[in-house]
N, C-alpha and C. Protein backbone atom coordinates (compact mmCIF):
# COMPACT_ATOMS: atom_id res chain seq x y z
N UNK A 1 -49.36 23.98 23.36
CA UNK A 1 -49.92 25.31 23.44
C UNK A 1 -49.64 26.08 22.16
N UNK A 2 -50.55 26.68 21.99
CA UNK A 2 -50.42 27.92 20.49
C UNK A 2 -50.30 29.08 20.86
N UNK A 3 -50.16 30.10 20.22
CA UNK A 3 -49.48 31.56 20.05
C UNK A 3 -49.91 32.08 21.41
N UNK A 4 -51.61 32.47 21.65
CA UNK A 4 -52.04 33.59 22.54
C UNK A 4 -51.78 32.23 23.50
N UNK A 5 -51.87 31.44 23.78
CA UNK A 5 -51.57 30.55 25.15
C UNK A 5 -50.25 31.02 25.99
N UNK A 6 -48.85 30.75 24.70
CA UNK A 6 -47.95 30.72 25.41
C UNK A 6 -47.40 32.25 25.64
N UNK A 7 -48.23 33.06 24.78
CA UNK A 7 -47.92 34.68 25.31
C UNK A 7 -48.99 34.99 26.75
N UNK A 8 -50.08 34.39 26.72
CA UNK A 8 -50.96 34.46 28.05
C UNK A 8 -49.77 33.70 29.44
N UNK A 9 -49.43 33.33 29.25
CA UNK A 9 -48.06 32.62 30.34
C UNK A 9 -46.73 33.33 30.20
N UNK A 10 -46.48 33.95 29.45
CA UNK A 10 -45.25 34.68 29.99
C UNK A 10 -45.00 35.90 31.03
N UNK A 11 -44.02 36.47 31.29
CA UNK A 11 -43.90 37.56 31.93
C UNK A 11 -44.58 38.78 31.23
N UNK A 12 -44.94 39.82 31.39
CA UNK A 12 -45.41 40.64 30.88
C UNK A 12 -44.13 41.67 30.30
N UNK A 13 -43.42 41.24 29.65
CA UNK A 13 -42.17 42.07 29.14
C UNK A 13 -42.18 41.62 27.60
N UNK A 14 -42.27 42.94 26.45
CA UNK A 14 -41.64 42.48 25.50
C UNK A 14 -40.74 41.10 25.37
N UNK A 15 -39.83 41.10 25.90
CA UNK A 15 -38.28 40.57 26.08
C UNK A 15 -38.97 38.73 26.09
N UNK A 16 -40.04 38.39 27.08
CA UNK A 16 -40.37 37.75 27.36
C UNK A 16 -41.80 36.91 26.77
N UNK A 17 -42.24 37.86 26.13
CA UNK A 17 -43.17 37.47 24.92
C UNK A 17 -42.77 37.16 23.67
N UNK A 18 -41.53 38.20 23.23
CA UNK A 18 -40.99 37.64 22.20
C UNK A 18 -40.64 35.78 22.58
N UNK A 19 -39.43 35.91 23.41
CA UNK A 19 -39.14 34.41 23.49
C UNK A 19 -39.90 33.29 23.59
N UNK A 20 -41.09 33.81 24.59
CA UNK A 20 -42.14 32.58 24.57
C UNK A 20 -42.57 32.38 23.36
N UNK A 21 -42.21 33.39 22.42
CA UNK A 21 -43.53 32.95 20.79
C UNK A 21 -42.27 32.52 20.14
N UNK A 22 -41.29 32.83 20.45
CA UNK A 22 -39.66 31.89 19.31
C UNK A 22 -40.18 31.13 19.38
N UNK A 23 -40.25 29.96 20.21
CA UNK A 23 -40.30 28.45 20.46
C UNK A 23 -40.79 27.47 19.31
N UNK A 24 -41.65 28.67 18.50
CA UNK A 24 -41.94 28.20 17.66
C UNK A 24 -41.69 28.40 16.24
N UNK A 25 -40.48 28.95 16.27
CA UNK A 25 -39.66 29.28 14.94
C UNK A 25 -38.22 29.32 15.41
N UNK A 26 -37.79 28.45 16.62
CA UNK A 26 -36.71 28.50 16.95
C UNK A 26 -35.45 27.38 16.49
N UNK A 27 -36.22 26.02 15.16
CA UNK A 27 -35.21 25.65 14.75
C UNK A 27 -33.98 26.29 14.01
N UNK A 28 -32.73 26.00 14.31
CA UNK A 28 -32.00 26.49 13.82
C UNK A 28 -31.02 27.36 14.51
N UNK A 29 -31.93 27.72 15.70
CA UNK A 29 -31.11 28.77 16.04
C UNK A 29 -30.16 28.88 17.28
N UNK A 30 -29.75 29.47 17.38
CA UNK A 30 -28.57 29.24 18.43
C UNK A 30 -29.25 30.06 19.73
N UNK A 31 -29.08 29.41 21.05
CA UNK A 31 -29.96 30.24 22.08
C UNK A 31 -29.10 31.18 22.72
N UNK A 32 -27.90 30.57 22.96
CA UNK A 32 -27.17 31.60 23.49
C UNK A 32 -26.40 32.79 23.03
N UNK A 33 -27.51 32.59 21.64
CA UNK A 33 -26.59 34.43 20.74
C UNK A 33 -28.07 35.76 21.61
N UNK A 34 -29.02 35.25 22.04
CA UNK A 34 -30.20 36.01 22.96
C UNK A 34 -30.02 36.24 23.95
N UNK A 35 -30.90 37.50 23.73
CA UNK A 35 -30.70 38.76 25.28
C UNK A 35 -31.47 37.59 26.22
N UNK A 36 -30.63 37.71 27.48
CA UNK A 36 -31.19 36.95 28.05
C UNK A 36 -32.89 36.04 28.60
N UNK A 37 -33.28 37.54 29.00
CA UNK A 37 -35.25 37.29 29.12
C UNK A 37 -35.23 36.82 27.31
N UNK A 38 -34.95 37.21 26.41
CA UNK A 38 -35.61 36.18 25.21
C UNK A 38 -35.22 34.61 25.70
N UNK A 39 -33.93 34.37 25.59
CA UNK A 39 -33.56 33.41 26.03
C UNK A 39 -34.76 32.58 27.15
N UNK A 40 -35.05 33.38 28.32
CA UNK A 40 -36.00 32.78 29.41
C UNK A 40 -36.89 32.60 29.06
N UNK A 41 -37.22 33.46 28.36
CA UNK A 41 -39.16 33.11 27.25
C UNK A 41 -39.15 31.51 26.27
N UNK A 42 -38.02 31.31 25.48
CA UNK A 42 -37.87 30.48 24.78
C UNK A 42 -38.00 29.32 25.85
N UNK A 43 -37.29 28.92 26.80
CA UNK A 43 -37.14 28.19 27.37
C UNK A 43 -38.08 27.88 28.52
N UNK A 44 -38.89 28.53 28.77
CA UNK A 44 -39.92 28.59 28.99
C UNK A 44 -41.21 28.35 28.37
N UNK A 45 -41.27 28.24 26.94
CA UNK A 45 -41.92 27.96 25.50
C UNK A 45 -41.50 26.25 25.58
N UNK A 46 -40.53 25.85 25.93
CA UNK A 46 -40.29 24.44 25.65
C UNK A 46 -40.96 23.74 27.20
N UNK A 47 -40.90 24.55 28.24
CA UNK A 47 -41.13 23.74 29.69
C UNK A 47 -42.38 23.73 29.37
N UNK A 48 -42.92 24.43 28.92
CA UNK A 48 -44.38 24.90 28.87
C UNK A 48 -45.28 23.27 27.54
N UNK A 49 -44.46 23.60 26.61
CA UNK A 49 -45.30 22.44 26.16
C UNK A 49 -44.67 21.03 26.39
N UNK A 50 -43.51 20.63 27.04
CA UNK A 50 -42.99 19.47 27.72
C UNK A 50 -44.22 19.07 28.66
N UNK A 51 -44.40 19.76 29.54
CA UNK A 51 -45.30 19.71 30.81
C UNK A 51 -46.96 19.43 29.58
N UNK A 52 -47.13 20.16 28.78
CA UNK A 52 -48.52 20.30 28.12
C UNK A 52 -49.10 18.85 27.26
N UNK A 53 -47.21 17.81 27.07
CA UNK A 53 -47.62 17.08 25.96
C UNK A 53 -47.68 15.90 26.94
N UNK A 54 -47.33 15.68 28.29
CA UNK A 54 -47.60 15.35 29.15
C UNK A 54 -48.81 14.84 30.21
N UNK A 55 -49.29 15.81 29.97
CA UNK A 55 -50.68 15.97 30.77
C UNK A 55 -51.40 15.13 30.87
N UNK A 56 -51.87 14.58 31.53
CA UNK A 56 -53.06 13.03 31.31
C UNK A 56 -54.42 13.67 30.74
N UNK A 57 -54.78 14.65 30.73
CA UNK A 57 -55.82 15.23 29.90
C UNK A 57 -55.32 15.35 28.70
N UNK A 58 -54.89 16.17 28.66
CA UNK A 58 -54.28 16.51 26.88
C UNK A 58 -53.97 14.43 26.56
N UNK A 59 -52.93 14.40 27.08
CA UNK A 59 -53.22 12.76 26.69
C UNK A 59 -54.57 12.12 25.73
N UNK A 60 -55.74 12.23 27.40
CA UNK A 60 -56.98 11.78 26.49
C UNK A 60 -57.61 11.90 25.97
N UNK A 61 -56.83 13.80 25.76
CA UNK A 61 -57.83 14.47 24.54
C UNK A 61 -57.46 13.72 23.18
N UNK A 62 -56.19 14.02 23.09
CA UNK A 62 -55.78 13.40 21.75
C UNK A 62 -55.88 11.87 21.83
N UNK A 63 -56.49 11.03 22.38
CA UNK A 63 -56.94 9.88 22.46
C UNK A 63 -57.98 9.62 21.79
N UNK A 64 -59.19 11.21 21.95
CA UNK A 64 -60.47 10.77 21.66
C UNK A 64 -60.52 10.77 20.03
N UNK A 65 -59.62 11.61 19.62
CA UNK A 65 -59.42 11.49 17.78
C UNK A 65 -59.33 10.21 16.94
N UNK A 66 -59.79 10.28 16.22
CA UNK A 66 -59.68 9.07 15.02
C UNK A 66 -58.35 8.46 14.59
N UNK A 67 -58.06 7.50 14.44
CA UNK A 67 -56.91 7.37 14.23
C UNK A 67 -56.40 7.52 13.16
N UNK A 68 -57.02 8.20 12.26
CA UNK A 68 -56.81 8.85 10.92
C UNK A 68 -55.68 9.89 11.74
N UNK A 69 -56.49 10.74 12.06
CA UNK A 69 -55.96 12.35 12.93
C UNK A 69 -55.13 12.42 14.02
N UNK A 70 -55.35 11.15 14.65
CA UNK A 70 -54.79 11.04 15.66
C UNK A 70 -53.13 11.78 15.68
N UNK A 71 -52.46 11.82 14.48
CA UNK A 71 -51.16 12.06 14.67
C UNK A 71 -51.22 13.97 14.98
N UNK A 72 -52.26 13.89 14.21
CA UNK A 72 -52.28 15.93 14.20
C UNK A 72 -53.15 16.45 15.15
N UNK A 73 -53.65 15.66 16.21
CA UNK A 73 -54.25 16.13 17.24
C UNK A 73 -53.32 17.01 18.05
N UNK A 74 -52.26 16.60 18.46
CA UNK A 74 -51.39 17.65 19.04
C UNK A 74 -51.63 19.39 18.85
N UNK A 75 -51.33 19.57 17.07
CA UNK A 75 -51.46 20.93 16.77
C UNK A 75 -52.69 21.45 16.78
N UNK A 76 -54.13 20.31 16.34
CA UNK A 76 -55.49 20.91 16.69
C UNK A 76 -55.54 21.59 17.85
N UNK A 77 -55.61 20.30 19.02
CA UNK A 77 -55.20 20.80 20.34
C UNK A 77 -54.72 22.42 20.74
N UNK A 78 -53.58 22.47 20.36
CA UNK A 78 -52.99 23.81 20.37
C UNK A 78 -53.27 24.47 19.90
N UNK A 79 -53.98 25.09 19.06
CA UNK A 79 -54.84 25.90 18.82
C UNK A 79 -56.61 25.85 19.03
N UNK A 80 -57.02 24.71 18.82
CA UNK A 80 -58.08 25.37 20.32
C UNK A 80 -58.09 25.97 21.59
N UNK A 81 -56.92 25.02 22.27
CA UNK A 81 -56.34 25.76 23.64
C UNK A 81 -56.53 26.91 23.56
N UNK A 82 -56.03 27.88 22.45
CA UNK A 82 -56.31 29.09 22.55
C UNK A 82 -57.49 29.59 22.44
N UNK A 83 -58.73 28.93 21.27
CA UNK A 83 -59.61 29.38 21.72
C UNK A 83 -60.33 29.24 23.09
N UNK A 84 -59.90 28.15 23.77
CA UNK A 84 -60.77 27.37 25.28
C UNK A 84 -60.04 28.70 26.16
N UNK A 85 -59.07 29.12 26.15
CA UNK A 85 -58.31 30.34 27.09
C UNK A 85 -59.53 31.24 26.20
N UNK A 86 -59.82 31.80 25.16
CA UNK A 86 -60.60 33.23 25.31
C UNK A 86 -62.09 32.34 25.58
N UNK A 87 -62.57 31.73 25.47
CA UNK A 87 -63.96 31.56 25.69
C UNK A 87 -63.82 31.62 27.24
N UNK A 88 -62.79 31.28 27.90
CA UNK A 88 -63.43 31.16 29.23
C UNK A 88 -61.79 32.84 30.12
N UNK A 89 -62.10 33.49 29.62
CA UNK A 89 -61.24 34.31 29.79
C UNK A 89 -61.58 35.21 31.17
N UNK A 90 -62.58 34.94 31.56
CA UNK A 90 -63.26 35.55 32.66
C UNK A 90 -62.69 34.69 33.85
N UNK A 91 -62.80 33.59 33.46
CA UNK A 91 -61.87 32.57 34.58
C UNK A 91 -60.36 32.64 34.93
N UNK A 92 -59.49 32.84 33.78
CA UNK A 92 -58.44 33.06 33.91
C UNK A 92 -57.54 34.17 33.12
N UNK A 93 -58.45 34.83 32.72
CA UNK A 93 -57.55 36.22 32.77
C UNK A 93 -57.41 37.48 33.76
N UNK A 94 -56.02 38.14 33.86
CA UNK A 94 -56.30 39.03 34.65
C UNK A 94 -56.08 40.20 34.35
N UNK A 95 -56.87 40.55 33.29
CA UNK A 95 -57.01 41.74 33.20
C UNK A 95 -58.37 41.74 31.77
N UNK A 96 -58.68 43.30 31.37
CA UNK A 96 -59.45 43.40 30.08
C UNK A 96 -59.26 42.89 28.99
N UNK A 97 -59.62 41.78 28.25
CA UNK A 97 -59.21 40.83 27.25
C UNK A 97 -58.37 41.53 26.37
N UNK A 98 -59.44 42.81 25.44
CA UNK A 98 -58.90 43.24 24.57
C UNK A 98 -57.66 44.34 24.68
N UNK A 99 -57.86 44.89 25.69
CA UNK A 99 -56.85 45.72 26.28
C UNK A 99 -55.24 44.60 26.20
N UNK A 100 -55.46 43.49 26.84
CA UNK A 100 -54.43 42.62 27.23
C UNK A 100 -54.11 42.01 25.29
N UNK A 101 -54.84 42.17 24.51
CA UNK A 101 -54.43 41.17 23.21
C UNK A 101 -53.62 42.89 22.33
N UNK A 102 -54.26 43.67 22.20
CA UNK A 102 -53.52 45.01 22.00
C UNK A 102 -52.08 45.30 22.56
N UNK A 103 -51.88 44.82 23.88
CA UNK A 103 -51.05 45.07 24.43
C UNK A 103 -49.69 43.92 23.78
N UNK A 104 -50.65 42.79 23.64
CA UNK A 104 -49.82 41.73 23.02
C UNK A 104 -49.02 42.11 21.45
N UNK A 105 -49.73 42.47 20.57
CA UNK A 105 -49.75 43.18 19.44
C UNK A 105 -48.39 44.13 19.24
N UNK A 106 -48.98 45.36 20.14
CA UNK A 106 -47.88 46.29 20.16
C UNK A 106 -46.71 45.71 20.42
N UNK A 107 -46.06 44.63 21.62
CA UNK A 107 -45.34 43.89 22.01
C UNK A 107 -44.33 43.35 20.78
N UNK A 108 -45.55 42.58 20.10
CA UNK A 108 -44.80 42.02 19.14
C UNK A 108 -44.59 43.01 17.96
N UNK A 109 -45.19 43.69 17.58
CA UNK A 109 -44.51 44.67 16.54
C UNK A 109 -43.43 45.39 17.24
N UNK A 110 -43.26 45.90 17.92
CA UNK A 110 -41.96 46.55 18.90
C UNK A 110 -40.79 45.86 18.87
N UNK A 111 -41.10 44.64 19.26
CA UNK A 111 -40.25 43.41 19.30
C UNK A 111 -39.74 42.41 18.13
N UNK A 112 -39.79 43.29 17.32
CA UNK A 112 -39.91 42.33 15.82
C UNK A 112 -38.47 42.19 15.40
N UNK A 113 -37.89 43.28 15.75
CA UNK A 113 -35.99 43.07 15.62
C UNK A 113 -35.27 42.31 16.47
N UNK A 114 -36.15 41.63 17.21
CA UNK A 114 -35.81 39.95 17.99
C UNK A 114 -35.79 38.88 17.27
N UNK A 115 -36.74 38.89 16.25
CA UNK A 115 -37.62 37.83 15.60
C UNK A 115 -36.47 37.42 14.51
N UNK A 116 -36.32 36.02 14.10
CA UNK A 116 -35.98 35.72 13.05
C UNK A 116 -36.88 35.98 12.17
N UNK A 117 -36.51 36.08 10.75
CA UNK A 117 -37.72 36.46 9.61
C UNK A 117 -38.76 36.11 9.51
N UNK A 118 -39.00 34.21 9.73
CA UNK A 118 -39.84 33.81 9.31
C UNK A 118 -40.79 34.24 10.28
N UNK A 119 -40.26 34.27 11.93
CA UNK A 119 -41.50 35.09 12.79
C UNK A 119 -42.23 36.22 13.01
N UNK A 120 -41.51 36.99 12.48
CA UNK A 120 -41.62 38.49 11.68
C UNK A 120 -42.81 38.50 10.54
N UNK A 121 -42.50 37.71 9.57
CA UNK A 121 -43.63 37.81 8.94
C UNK A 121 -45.07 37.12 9.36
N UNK A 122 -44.72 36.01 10.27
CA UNK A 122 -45.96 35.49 11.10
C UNK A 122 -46.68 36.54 11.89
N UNK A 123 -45.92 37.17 12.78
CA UNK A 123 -46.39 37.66 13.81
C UNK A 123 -46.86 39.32 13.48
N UNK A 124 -46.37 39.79 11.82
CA UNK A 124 -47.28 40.72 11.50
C UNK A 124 -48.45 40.37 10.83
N UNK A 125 -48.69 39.40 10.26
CA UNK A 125 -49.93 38.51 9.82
C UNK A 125 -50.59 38.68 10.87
N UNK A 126 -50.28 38.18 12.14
CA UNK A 126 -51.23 37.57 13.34
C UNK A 126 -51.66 38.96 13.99
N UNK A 127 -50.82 40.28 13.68
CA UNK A 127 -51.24 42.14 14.21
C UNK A 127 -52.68 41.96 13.18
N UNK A 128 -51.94 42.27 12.02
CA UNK A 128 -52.72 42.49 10.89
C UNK A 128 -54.10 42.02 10.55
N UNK A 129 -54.35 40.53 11.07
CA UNK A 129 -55.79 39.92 10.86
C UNK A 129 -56.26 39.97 11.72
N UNK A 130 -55.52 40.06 13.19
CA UNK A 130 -56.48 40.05 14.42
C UNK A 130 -56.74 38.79 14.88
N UNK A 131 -55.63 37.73 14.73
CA UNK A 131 -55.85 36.47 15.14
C UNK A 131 -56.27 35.88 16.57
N UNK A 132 -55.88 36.46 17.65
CA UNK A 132 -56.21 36.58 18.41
C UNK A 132 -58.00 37.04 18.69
N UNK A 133 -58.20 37.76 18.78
CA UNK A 133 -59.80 38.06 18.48
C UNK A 133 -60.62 36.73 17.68
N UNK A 134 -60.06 36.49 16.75
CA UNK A 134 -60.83 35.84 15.76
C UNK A 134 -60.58 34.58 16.30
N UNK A 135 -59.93 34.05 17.03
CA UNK A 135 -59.90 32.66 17.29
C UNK A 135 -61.03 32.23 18.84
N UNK A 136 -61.98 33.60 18.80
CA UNK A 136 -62.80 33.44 19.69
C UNK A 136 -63.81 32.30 19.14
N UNK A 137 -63.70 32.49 17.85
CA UNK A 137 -64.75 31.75 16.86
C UNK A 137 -64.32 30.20 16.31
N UNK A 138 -65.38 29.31 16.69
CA UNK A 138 -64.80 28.19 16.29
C UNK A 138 -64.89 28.04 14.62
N UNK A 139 -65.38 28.47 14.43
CA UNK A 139 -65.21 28.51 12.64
C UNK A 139 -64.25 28.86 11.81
N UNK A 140 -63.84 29.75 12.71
CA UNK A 140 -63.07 30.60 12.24
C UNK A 140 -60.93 29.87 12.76
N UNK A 141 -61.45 29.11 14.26
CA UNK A 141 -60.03 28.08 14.35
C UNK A 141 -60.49 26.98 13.12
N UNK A 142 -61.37 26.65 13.04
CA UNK A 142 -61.59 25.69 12.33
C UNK A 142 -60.60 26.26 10.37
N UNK A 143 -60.57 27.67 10.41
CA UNK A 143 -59.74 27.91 9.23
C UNK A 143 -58.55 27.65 9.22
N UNK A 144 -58.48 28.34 10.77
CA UNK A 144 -56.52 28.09 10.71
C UNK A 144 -56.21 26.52 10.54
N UNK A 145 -56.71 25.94 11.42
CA UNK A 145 -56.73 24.88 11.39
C UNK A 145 -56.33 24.00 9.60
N UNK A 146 -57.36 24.45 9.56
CA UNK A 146 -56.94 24.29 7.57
C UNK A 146 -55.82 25.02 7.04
N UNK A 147 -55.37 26.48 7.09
CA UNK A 147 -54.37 26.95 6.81
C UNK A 147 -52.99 25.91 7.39
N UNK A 148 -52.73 25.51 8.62
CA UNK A 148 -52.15 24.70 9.10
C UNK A 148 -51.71 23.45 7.73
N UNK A 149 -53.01 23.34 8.03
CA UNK A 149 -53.09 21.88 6.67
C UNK A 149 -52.30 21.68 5.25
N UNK A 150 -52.78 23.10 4.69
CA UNK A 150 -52.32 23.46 4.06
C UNK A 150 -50.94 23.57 3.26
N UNK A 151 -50.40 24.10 5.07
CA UNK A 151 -48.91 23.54 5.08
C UNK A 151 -48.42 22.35 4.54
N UNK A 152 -48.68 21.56 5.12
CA UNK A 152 -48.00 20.48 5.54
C UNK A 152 -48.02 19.48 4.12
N UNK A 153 -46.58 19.42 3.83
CA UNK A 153 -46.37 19.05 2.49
C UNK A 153 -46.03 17.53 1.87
N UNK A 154 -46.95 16.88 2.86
CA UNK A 154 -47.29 15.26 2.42
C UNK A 154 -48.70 14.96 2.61
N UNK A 155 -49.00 14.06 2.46
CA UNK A 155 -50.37 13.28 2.35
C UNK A 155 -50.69 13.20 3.68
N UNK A 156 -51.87 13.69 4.12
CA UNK A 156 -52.39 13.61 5.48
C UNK A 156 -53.84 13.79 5.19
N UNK A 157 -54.64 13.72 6.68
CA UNK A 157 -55.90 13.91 6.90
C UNK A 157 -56.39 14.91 7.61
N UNK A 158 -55.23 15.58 7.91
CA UNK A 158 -55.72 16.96 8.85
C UNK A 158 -56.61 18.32 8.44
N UNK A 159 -56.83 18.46 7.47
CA UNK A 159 -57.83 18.96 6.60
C UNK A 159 -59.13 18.93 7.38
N UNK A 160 -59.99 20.09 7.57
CA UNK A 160 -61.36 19.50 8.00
C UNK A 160 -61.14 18.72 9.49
N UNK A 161 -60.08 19.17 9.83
CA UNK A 161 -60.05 18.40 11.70
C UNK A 161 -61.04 18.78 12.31
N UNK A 162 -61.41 20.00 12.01
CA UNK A 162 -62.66 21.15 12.84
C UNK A 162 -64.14 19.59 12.85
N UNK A 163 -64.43 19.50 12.00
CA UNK A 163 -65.76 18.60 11.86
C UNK A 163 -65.32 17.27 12.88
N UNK A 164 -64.23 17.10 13.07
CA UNK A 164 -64.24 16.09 14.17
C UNK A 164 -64.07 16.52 15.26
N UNK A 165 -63.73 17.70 15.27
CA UNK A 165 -63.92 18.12 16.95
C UNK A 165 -65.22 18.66 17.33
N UNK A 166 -65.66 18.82 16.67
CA UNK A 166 -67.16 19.47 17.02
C UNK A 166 -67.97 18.71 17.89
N UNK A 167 -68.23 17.75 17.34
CA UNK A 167 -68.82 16.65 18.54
C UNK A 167 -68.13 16.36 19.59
N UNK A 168 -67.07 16.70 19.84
CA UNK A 168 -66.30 16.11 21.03
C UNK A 168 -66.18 17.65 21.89
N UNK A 169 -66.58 18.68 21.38
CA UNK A 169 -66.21 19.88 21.95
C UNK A 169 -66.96 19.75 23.99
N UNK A 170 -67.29 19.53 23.89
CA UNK A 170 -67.79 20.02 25.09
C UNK A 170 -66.66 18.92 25.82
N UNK A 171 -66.37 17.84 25.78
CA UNK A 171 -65.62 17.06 26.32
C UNK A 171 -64.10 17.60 26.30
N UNK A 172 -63.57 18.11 25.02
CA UNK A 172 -62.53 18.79 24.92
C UNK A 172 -62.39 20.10 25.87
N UNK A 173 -63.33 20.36 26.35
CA UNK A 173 -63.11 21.73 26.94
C UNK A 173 -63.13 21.60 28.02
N UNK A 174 -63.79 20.16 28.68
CA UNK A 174 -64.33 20.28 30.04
C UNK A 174 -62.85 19.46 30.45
N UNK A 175 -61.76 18.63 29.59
CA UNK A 175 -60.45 18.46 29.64
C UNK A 175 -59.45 19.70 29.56
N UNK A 176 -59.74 20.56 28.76
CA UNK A 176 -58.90 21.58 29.05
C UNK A 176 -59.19 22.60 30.65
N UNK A 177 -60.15 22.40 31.03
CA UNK A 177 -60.91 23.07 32.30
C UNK A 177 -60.27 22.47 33.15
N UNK A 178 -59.70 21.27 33.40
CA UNK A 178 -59.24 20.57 34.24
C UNK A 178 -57.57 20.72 33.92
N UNK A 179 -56.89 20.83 32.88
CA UNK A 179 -55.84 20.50 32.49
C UNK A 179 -55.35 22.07 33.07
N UNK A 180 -55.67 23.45 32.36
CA UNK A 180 -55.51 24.37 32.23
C UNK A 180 -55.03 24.99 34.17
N UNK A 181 -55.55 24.58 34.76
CA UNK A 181 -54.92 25.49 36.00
C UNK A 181 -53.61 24.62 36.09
N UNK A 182 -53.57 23.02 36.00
CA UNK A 182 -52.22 23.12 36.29
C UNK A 182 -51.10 23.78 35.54
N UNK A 183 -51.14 23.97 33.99
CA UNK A 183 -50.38 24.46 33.63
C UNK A 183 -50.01 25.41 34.52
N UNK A 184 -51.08 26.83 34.40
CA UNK A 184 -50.94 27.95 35.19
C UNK A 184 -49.89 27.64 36.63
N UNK A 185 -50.48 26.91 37.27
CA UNK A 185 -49.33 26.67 38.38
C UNK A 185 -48.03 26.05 38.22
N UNK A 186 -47.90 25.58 37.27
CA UNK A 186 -46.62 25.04 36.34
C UNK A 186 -46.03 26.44 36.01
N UNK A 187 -46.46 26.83 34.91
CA UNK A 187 -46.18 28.24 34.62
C UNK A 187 -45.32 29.13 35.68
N UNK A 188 -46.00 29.34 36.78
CA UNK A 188 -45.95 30.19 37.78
C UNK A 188 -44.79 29.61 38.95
N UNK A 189 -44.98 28.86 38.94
CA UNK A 189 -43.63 28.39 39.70
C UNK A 189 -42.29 28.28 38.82
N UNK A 190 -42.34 28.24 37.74
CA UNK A 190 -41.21 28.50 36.86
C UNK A 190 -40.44 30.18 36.92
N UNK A 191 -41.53 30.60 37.09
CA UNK A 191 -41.90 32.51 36.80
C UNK A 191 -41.25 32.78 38.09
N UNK A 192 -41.70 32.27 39.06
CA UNK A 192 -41.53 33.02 40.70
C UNK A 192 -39.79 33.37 40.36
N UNK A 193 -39.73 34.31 41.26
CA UNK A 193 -38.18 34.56 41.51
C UNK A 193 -37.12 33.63 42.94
C-alpha cells in the first residue's frame, strides 16, 4: 500500500495518520520512544502491508509483469492502489473525497513534529503538489512512478513501468476490486476495540 491507502485505513486521528504514514520512513527508528497511537499507526502500517504482500491477488498482480519489472512491481502496485482507491472512491469511501484528502493534509502538516525529517519534507511536498488529487490521473502516477525510479541508485528497469501497466490495467483493477475489501476487513478488525 502507498501514502493515501494507508492513511485511507487508519483511525481518523492525527496521532494515527501520522504513524500509519511512518512505516514508511521508519528505518532506524526506535518505536518505543512514540506516543503511543503513533506507535499503533506504525504498526498497523506494517500489518497492513504484511497482509497486502500476501494476498493471492496482489500475488498475481505482480505475476502479470515482465520479468524485467517483475522485482519493482511491488512499489508500482502501491501506488496505483492508490490511484484504484480514488477512481473507485464512491465504493469505498466514507465520506466527501476532497473534504476527506484536505482533512488528510491539515493532519499531516499539524502533525509534522512527529515526523522524522526525511518525512517532513515528504509529506510537505505531498500538501504542496496535491498528490493525492493528482494521483487520480494515470499519467500523472505514471510520473511518480518515474520519480520513484529516479531514486533508486542502481541499474534497473523500473523507469517507464506506467507503459506496462497500461495494457494490463483493467485486469489490475478488477484484482484490486477483489483484493481491496479484504484488506478493509483486515484493517477493521485490527481497529475494533
Amino acid at each position: 500500500m502507498n501514502h493515501f491507502c494507508h492513511l485511507f485505513l487508519a483511525r481518523p486521528t492525527l496521532e494515527s495518520r501520522v504513524g500509519n504514514l511512518l512505516g514508511d520512513f521508519a528505518r532506524g527508528l526506535d518505536s518505543r520512544d512514540l506516543p503511543e497511537q503513533v506507535r499503533e499507526g506504525l504498526e498497523h502500517h506494517r500489518a497492513v502491508d504484511a497482509f497486502t504482500d500476501s494476498h493471492p491477488q496482489v500475488l498475481a498482480s505482480k505475476a502479470l509483469f515482465s520479468a524485467d519489472r517483475r522485482r519493482f512491481a511491488g512499489i508500482a502496485l502501491d501506488i496505483l492502489f492508490d490511484h484504484y482507491l480514488l477512481r473507485h472512491w464512491e465504493q469505498f469511501g466514507h465520506t466527501d473525497k476532497n473534504r476527506f484528502i484536505k482533512e488528510l493534509y491539515a493532519d499531516l502538516e499539524a502533525g509534522s513534529y512527529l515526523m522524522p525529517p526525511a518525512m517532513e519534507q515528504v509529506t510537505r511536498r505531498m500538501v504542496a503538489y496535491d498528490w493525492f488529487n493528482a494521483y487520480e490521473n494515470l499519467d500523472t502516477v505514471g510520473q511518480a512512478m518515474d520519480r520513484v525510479a529516479s531514486r533508486i541508485r542502481f541499474r534497473h528497469g523500473f523507469e517507464g513501468i506506467i507503459n506496462e501497466i497500461r495494457p494490463m490495467d483493467d485486469e489490475l483493477e478488477a484484482r484490486f476490486l477483489v483484493f481491496f475489501p479484504d484488506l478493509l476487513a483486515f484493517s477493521r478488525s485490527r481497529l475494533e476495540p
